[in-house]
Every structure is written in structure tokens, then in C-alpha cells.
C-alpha atoms as a PDB file:
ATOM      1  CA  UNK A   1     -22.349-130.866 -19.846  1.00  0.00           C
ATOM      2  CA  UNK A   2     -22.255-127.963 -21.940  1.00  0.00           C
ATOM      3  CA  UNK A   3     -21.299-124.490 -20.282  1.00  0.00           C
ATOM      4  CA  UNK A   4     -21.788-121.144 -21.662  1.00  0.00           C
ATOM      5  CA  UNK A   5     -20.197-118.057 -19.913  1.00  0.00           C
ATOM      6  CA  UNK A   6     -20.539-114.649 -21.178  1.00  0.00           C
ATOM      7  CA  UNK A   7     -19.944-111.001 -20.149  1.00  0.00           C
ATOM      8  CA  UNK A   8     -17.486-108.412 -19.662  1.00  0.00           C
ATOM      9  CA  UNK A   9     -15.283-108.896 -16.888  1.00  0.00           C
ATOM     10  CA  UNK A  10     -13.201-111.928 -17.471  1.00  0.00           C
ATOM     11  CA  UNK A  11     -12.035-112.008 -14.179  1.00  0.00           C
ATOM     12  CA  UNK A  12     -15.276-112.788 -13.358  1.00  0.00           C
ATOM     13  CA  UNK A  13     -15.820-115.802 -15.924  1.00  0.00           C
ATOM     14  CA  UNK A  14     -12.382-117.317 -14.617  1.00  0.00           C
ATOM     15  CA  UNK A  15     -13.845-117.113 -11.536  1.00  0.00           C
ATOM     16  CA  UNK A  16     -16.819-118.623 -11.974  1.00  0.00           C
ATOM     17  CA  UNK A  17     -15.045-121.207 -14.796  1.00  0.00           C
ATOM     18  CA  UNK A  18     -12.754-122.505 -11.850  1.00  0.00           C
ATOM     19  CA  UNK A  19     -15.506-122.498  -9.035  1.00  0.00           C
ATOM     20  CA  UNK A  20     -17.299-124.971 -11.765  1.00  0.00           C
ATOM     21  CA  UNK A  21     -14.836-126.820 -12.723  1.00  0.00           C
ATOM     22  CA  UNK A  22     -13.307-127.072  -8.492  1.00  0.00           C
ATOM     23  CA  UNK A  23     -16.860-128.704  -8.168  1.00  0.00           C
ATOM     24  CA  UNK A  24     -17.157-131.157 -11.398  1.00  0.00           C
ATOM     25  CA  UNK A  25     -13.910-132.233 -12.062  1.00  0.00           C
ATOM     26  CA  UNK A  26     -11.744-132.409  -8.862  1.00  0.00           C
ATOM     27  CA  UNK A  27      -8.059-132.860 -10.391  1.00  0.00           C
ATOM     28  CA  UNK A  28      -6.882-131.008 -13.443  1.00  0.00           C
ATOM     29  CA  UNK A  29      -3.964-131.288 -15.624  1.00  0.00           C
ATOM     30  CA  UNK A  30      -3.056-131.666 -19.239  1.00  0.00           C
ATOM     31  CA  UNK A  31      -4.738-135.041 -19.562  1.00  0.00           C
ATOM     32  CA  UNK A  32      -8.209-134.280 -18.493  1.00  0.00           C
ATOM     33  CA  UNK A  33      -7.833-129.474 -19.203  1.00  0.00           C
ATOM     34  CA  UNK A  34      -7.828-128.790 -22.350  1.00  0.00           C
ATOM     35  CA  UNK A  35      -7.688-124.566 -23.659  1.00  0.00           C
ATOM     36  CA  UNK A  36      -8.905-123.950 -27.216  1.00  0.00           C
ATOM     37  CA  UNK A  37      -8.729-120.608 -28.535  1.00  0.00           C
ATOM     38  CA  UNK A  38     -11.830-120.597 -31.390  1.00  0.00           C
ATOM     39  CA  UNK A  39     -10.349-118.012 -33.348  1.00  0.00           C
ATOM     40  CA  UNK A  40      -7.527-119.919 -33.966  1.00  0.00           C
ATOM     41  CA  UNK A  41      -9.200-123.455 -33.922  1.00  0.00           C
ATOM     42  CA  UNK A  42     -11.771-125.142 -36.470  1.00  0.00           C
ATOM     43  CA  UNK A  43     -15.672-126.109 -35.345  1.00  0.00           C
ATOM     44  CA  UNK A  44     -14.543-129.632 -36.026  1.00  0.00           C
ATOM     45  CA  UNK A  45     -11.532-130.020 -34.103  1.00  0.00           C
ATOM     46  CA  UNK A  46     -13.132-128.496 -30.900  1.00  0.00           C
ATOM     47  CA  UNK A  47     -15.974-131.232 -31.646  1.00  0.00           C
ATOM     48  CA  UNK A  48     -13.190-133.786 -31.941  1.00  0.00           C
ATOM     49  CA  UNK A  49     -11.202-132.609 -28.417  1.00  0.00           C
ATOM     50  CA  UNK A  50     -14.379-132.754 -27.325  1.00  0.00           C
ATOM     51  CA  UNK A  51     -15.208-136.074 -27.873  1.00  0.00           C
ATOM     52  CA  UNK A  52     -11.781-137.810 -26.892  1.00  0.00           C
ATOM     53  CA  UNK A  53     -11.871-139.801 -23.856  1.00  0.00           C
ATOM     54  CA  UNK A  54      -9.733-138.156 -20.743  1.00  0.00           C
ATOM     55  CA  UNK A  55      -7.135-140.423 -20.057  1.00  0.00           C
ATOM     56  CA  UNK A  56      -6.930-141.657 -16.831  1.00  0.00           C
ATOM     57  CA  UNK A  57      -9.815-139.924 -15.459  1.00  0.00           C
ATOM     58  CA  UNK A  58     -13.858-140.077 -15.313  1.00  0.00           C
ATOM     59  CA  UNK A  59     -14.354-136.163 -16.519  1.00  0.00           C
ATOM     60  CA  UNK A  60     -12.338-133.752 -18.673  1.00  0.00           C
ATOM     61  CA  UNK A  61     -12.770-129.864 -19.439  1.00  0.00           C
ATOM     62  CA  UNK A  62     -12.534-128.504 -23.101  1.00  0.00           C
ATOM     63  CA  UNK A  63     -12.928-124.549 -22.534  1.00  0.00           C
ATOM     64  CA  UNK A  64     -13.412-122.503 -25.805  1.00  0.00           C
ATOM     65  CA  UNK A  65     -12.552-119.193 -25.719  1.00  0.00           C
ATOM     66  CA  UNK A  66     -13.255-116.401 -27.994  1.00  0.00           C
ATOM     67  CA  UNK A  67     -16.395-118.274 -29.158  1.00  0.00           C
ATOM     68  CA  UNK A  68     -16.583-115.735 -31.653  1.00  0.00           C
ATOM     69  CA  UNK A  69     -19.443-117.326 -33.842  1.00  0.00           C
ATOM     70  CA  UNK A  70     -21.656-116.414 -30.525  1.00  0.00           C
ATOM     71  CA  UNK A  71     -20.501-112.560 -30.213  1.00  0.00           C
ATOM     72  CA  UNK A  72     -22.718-110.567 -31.851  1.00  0.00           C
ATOM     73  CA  UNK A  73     -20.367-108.588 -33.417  1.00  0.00           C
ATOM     74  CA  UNK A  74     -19.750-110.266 -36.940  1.00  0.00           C
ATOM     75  CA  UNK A  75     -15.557-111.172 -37.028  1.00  0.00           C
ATOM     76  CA  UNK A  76     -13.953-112.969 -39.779  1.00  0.00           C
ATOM     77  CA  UNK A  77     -11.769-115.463 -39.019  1.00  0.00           C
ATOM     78  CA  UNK A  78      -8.783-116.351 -41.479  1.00  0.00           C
ATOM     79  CA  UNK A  79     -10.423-120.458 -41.848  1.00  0.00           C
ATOM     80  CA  UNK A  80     -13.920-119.090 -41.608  1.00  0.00           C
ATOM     81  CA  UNK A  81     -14.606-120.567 -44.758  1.00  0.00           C
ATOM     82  CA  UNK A  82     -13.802-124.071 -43.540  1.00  0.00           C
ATOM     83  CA  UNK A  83     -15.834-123.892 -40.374  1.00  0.00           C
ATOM     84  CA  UNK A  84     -18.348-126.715 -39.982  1.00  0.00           C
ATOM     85  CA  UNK A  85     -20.650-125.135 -37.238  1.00  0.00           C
ATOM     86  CA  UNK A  86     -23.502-127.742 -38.114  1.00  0.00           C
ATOM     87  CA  UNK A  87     -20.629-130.664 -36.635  1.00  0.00           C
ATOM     88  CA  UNK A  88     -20.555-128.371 -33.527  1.00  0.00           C
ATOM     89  CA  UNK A  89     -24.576-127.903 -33.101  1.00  0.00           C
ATOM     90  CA  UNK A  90     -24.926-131.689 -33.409  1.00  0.00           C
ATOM     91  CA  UNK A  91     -22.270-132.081 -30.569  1.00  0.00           C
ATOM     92  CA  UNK A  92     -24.196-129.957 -28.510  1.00  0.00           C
ATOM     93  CA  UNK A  93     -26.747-132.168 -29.139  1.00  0.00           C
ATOM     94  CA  UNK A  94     -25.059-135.048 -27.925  1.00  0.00           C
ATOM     95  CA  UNK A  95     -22.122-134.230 -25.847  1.00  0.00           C
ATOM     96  CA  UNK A  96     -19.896-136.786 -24.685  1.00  0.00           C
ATOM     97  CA  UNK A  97     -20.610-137.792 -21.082  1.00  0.00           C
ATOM     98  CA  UNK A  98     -17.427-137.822 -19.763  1.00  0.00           C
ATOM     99  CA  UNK A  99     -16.473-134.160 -21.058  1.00  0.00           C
ATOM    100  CA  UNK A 100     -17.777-130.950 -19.333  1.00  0.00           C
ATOM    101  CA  UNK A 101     -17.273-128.010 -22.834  1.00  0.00           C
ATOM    102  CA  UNK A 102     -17.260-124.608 -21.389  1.00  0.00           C
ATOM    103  CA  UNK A 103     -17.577-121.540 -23.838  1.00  0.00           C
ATOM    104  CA  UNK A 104     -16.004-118.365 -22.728  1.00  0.00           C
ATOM    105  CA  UNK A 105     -17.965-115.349 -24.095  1.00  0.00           C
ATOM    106  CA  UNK A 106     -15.854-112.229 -22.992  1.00  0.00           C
ATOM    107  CA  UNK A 107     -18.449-110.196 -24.851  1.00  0.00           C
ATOM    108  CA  UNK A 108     -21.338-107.934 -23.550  1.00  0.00           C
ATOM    109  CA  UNK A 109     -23.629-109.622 -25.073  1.00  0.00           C
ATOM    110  CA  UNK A 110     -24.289-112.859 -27.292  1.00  0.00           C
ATOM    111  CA  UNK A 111     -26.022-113.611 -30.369  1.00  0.00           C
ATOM    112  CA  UNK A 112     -29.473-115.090 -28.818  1.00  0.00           C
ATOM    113  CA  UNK A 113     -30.614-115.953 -32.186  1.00  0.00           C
ATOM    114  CA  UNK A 114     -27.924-117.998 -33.293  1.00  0.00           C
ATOM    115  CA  UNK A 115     -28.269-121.894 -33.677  1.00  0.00           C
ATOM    116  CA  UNK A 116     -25.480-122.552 -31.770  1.00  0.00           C
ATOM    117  CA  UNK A 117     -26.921-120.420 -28.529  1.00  0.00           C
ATOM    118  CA  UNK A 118     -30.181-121.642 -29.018  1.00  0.00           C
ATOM    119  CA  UNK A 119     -28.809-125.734 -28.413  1.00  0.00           C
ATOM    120  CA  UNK A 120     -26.088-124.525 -25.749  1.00  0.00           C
ATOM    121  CA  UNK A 121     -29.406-123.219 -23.513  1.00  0.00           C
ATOM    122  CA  UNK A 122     -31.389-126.346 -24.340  1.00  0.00           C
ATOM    123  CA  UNK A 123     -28.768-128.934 -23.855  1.00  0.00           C
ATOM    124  CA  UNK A 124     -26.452-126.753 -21.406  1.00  0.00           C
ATOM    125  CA  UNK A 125     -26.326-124.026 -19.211  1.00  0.00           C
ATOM    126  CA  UNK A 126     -25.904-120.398 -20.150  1.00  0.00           C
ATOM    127  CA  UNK A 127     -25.007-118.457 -17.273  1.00  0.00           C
ATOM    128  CA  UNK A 128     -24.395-114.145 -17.739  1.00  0.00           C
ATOM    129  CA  UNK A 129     -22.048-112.391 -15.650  1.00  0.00           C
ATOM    130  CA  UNK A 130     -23.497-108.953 -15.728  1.00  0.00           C
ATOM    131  CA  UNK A 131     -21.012-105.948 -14.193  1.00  0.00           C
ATOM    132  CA  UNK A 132     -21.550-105.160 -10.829  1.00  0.00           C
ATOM    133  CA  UNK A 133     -23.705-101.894 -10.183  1.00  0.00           C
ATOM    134  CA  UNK A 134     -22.216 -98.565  -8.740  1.00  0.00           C
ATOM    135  CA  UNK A 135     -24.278 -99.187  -5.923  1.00  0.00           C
ATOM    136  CA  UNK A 136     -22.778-102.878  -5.574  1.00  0.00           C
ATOM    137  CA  UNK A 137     -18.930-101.584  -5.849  1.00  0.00           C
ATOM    138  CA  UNK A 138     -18.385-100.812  -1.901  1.00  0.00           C
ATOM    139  CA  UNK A 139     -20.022-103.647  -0.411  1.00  0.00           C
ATOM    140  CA  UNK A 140     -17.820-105.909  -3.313  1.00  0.00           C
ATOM    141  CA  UNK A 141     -14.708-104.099  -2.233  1.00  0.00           C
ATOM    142  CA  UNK A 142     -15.148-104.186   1.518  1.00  0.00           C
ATOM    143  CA  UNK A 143     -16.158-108.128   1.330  1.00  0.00           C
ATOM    144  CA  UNK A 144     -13.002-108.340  -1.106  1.00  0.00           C
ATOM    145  CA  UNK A 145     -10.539-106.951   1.540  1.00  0.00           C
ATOM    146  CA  UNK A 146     -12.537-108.331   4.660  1.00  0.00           C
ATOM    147  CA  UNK A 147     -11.032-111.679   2.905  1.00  0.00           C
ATOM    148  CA  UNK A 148      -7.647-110.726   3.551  1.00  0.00           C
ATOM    149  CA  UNK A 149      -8.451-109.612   7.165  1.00  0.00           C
ATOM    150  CA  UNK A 150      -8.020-105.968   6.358  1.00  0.00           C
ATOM    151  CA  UNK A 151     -10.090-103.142   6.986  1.00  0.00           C
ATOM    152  CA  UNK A 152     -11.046-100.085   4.634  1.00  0.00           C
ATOM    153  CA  UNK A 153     -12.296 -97.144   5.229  1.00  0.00           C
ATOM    154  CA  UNK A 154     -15.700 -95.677   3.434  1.00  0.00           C
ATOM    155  CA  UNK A 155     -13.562 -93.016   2.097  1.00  0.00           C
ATOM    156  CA  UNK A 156     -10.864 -95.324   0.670  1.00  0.00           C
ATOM    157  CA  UNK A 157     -13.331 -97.693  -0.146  1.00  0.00           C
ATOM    158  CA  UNK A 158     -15.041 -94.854  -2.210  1.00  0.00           C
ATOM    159  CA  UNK A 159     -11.935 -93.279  -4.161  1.00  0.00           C
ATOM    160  CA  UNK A 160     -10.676 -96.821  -5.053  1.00  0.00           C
ATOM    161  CA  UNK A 161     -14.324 -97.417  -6.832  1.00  0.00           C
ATOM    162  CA  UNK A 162     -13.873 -94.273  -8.686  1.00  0.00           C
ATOM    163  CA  UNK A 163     -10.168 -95.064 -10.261  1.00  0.00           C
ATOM    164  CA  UNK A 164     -11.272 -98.328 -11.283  1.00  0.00           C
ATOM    165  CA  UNK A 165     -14.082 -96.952 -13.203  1.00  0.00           C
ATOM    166  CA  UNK A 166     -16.006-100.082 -12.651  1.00  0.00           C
ATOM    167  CA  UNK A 167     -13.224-102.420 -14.304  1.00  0.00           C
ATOM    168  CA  UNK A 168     -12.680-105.978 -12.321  1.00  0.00           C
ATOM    169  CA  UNK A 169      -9.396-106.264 -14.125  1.00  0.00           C
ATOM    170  CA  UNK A 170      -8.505-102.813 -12.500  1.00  0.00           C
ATOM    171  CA  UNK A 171      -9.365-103.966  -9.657  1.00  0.00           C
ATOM    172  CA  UNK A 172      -7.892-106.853  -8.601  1.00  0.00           C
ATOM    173  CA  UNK A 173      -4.547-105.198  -9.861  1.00  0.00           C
ATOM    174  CA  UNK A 174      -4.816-102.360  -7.324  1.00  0.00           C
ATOM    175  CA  UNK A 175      -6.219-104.717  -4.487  1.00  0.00           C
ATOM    176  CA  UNK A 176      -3.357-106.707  -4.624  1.00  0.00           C
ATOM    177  CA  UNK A 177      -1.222-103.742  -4.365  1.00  0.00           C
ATOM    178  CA  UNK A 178      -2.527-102.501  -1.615  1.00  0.00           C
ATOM    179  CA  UNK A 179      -3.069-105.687   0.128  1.00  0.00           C
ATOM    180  CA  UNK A 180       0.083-106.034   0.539  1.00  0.00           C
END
């Protein structure tokens, strides 16, 4: 299956990457996880990590990150010129069975137009992560906290949503702080 995350908070794609990947592919280690960074990493070998057979296993994960030939910001990229992105749409294609390909989008939005987003949402699964709404912020942080069995106030509650500035990163670093 082919997975396409996108948005701004990456907390929120790991998130929802491991709640996906906790409910396809039950054990994970280096034979059947693989991390590719695409900025750093050919079309074609992503393609061929993709299409190895997990060892050992029925399913592996390849996750891509900084997919940057979906952002819609235009970024070169040092073996641009050597990029076969055609190899890649044809993978889409016709993904290996036993290999779940998750691309992580930390990126507002996403090329729509592009080949390779157009195959990804016929073939696979785009899912969007949109940021949570200043309306949505208290309810998030009390249901956060209520996790850890601790109460907070409407006041705290408030002034914490206003230093984060709506930042999930931010967040979770000053909810673990004062969690503990």
C-alpha cells in the first residue's frame, strides 16, 4: 500500500505514521523499517528498497521523507539531474505487495498536479493533517493531560495555548515538562 502524509506538524504525521504502521505491520526492526531521506536518496533506489522482499517477515515499511518532488515549493536537489521519477510513478502503479511505502510530506501543502500525487491518490491513500483550530487547542490540551491523569485548569489550559502559538512541537515539549 502506498501512504501519503502531509502537513505541518510532524508530530502529528509520526503519530499517525506509527498508529498505521502499529496496525499493518505488527513487529518492526531493521529487517522489515526502512527510513529514506529523498533529498538525499535517488527515485530509483527508493523504487528498489521498495521492492526488496522483508526478510523474515510478511510486510515491511519504506517511509520517504522530505518527498520533496511533492512540495510545492520547487527545491533543487544536488542529483536532481539523475532522478528517474517516471521508475517511481510506475512503482506506484504496481507496488510490491508485501511493502507498505509511506511518504512524509512535512509541508503545508502538496503539489496536487503533479504525476506522482495524482498515482499516490489513485493507487494509495493520501491522508492531510491540517493544524488544529484555536477553537480546538483547549479541548486537545485538556484530553492531552486527562491522559496522564492530571487536571488543568481553564486558565492554565488557556495561557499554555497562547505560548505555544499553535505549534505541536511546542507543545509536547512543554507538556512533558509540566507533566512531570
Amino acid at each position: 500500500m502506498i501512504y501519503l502524509l502531509f502537513g505541518q506538524q510532524s508530530v502529528m504525521l509520526e503519530r499517525r505514521l506509527k498508529y498505521i504502521l502499529n496496525e499493518n505491520i505488527k513487529n518492526l526492526d531493521d529487517f522489515n523499517f526502512v527510513k529514506i531521506n529523498a533529498k538525499e536518496t535517488s527515485a530509483q533506489d527508493i523504487v528498489y528498497e521498495s521492492s526488496l522482499l522483508p526478510i523474515g517477515y510478511d510486510k515491511k515499511a519504506v517511509v520517504v521523507y522530505n518527498p520533496y518532488f511533492l512540495s510545492t515549493e520547487k527545491e533543487k536537489v544536488k542529483f536532481d539531474v539523475e532522478q528517474d521519477l517516471d521508475e517511481l510513478v510506475k512503482y506506484i502503479e504496481n507496488p510490491c505487495e508485501t511493502t507498505d511505502l509511506f511518504f512524509m510530506a512535512n509541508y503545508p501543502k502538496v503539489n496536487e498536479r503533479s504525476v506522482i500525487f495524482k498515482k499516490i491518490k489513485e493507487h494509495g491513500t493520501v491522508i492531510e493533517l491540517k493544524d488544529l483550530t484555536r477553537e480546538e487547542w483547549p479541548e486537545f490540551v485538556r484530553k492531552y493531560f486527562s491522559k496522564f491523569a492530571i487536571k488543568i485548569d481553564a486558565d492554565a489550559n488557556q495561557e499554555l495555548v497562547e505560548r505555544v502559538e499553535n505549534d505541536l512541537n511546542k507543545f509536547t515539549n512543554e507538556a512533558e515538562k509540566l507533566a512531570l
